[in-house]
C-alpha atoms as a PDB file:
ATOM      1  CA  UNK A   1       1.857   3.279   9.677  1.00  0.00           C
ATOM      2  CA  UNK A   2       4.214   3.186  12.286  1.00  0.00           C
ATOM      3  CA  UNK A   3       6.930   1.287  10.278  1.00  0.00           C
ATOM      4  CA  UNK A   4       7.055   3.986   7.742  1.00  0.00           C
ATOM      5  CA  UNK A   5       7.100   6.894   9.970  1.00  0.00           C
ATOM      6  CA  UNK A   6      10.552   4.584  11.617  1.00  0.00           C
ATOM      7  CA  UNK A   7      12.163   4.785   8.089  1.00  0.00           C
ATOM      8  CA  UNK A   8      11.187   8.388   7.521  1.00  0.00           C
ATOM      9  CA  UNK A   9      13.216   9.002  10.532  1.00  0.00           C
ATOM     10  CA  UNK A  10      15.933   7.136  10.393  1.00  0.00           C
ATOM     11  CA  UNK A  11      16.108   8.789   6.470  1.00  0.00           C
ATOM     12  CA  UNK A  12      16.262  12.230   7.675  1.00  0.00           C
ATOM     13  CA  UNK A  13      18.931  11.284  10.488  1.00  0.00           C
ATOM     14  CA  UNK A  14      21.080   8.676   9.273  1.00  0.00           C
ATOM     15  CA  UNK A  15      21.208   8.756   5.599  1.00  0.00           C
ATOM     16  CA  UNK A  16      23.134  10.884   3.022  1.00  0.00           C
ATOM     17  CA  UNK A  17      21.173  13.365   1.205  1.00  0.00           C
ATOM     18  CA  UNK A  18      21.519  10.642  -1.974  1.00  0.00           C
ATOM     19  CA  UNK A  19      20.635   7.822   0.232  1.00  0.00           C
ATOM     20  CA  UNK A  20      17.520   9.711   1.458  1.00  0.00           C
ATOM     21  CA  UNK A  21      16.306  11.323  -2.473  1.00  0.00           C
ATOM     22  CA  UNK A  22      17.304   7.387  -3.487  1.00  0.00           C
ATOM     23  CA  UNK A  23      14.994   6.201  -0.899  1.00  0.00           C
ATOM     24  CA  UNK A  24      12.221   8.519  -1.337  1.00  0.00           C
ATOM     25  CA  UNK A  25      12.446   7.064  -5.317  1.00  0.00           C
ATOM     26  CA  UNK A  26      12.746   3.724  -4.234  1.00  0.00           C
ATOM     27  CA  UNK A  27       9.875   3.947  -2.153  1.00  0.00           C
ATOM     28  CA  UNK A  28       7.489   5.344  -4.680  1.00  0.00           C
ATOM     29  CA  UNK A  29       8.260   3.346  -7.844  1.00  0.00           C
ATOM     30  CA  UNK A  30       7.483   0.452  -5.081  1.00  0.00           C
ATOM     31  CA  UNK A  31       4.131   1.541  -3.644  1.00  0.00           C
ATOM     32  CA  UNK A  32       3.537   2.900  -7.707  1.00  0.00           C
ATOM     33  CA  UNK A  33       3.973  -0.366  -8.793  1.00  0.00           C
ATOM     34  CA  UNK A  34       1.755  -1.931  -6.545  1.00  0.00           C
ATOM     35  CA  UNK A  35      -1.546  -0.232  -8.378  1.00  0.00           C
ATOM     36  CA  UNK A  36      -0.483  -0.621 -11.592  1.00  0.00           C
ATOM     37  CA  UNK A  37       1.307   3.182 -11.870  1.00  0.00           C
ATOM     38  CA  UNK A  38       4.790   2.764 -12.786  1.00  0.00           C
ATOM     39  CA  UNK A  39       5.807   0.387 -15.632  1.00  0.00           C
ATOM     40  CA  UNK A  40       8.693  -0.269 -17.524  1.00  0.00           C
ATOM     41  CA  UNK A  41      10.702   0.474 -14.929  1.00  0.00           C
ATOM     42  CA  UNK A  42       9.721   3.857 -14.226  1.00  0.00           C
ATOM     43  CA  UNK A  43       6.776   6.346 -13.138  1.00  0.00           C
ATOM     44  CA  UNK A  44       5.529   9.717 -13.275  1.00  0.00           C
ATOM     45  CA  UNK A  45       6.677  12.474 -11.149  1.00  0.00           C
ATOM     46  CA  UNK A  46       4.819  15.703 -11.837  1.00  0.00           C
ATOM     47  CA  UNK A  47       6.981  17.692  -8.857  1.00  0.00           C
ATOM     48  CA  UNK A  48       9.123  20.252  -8.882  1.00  0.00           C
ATOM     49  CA  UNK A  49      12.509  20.186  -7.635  1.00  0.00           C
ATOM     50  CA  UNK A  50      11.405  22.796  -5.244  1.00  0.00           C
ATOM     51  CA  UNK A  51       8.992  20.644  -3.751  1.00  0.00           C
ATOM     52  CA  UNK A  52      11.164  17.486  -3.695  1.00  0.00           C
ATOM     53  CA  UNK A  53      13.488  19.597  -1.659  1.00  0.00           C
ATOM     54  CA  UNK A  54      10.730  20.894   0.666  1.00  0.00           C
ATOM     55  CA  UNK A  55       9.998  17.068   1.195  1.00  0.00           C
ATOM     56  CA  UNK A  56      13.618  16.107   1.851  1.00  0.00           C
ATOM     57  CA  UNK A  57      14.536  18.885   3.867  1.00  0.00           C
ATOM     58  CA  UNK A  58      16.843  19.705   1.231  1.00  0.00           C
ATOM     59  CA  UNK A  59      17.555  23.326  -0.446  1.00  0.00           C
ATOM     60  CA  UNK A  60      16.691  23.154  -4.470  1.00  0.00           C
ATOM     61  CA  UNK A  61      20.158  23.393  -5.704  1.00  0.00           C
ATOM     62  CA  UNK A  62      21.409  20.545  -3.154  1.00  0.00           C
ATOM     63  CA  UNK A  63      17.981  18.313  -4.888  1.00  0.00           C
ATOM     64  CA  UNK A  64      19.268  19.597  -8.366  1.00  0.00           C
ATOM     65  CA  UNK A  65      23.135  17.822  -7.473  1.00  0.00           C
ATOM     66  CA  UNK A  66      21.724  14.885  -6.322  1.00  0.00           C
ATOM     67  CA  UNK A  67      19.187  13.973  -9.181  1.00  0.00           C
ATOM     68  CA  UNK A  68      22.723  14.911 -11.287  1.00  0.00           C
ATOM     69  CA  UNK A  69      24.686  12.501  -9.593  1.00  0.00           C
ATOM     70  CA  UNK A  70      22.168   9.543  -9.575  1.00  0.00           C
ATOM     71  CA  UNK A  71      22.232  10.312 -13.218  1.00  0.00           C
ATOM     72  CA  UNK A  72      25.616  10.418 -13.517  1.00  0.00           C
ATOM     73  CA  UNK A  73      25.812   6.741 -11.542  1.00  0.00           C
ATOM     74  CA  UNK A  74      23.528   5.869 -14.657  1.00  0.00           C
ATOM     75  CA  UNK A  75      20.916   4.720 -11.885  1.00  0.00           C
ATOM     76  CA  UNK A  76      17.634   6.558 -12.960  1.00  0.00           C
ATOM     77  CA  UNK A  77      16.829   9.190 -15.492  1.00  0.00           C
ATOM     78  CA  UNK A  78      14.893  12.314 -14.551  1.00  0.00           C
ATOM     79  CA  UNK A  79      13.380  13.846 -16.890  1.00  0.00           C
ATOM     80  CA  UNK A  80       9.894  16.059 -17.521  1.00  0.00           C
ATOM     81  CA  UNK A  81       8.441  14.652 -14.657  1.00  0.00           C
ATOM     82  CA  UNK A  82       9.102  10.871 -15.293  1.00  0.00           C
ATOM     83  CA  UNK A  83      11.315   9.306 -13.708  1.00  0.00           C
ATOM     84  CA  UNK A  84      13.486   5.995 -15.067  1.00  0.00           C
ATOM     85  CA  UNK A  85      14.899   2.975 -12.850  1.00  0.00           C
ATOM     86  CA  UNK A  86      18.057   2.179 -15.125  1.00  0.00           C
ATOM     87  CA  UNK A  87      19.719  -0.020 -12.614  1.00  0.00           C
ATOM     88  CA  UNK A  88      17.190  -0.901  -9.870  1.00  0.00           C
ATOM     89  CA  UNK A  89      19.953  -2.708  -7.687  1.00  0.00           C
ATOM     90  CA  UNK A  90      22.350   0.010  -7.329  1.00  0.00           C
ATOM     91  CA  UNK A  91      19.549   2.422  -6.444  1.00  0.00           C
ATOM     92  CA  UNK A  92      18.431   0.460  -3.629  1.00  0.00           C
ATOM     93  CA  UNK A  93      21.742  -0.201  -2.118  1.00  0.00           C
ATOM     94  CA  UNK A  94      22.538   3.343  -2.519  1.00  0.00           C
ATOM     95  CA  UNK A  95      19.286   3.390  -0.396  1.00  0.00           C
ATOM     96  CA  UNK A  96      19.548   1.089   1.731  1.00  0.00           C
ATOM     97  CA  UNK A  97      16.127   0.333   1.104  1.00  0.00           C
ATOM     98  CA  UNK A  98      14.432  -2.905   2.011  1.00  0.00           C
ATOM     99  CA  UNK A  99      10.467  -2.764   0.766  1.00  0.00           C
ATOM    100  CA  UNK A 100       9.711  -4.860   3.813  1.00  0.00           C
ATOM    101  CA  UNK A 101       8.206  -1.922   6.171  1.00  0.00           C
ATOM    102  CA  UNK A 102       5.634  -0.783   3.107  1.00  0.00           C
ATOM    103  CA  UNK A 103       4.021  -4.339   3.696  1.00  0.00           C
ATOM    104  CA  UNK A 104       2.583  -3.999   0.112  1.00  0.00           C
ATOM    105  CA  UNK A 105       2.537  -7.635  -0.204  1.00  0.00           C
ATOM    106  CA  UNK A 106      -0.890  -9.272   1.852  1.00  0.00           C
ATOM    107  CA  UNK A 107      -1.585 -12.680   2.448  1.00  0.00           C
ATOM    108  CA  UNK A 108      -5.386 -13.608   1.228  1.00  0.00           C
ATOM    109  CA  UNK A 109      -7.957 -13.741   3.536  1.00  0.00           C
END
């Protein structure tokens, strides 16, 4: 979808490194949610930092700081392979992330 590919874009040019990892979580707990995959306020994550960093463009340590310093803000918890939404506000302004462009919501036919 072409409104996704926009945000992916103006992630990787615009944001911070936290805004874009706080995205990227924002994002998935969101489209998670939507099938019934993350509950109470959090969802599994089975990937390694390496990866994560891979996805974001990111080197591992840099991914390790970041999911440190969201913790640290006492705005998710990370931890084997689930992550936590502690303070779901504060992670999506740190994002900047509006959950319009994943159009999860559809009017009935």
């Amino acid at each position: 979808d072409a409104a996704i590919h926009r945000q992916w874009i103006a992630s990787m040019g615009r944001r911070t490194a936290l805004a874009h990892l706080s995205h990227l979580v924002c994002e998935l707990y969101k489209r998670l949610e939507v099938v019934h995959l993350a509950a109470e306020g959090g969802f599994d994550l089975p990937l390694s930092q390496a990866v994560l960093a891979d996805v974001l463009g990111l080197s591992t340590v840099h991914v390790n700081r970041l999911i440190a310093e969201l913790r640290q803000l006492e705005v998710l918890t990370w931890a084997q392979g689930r992550i936590g939404i502690l303070d779901w506000d504060r992670l999506a302004t740190l994002a900047e992330f509006d959950p319009a462009y994943l159009r999860l919501h559809r009017e009935p036919v």
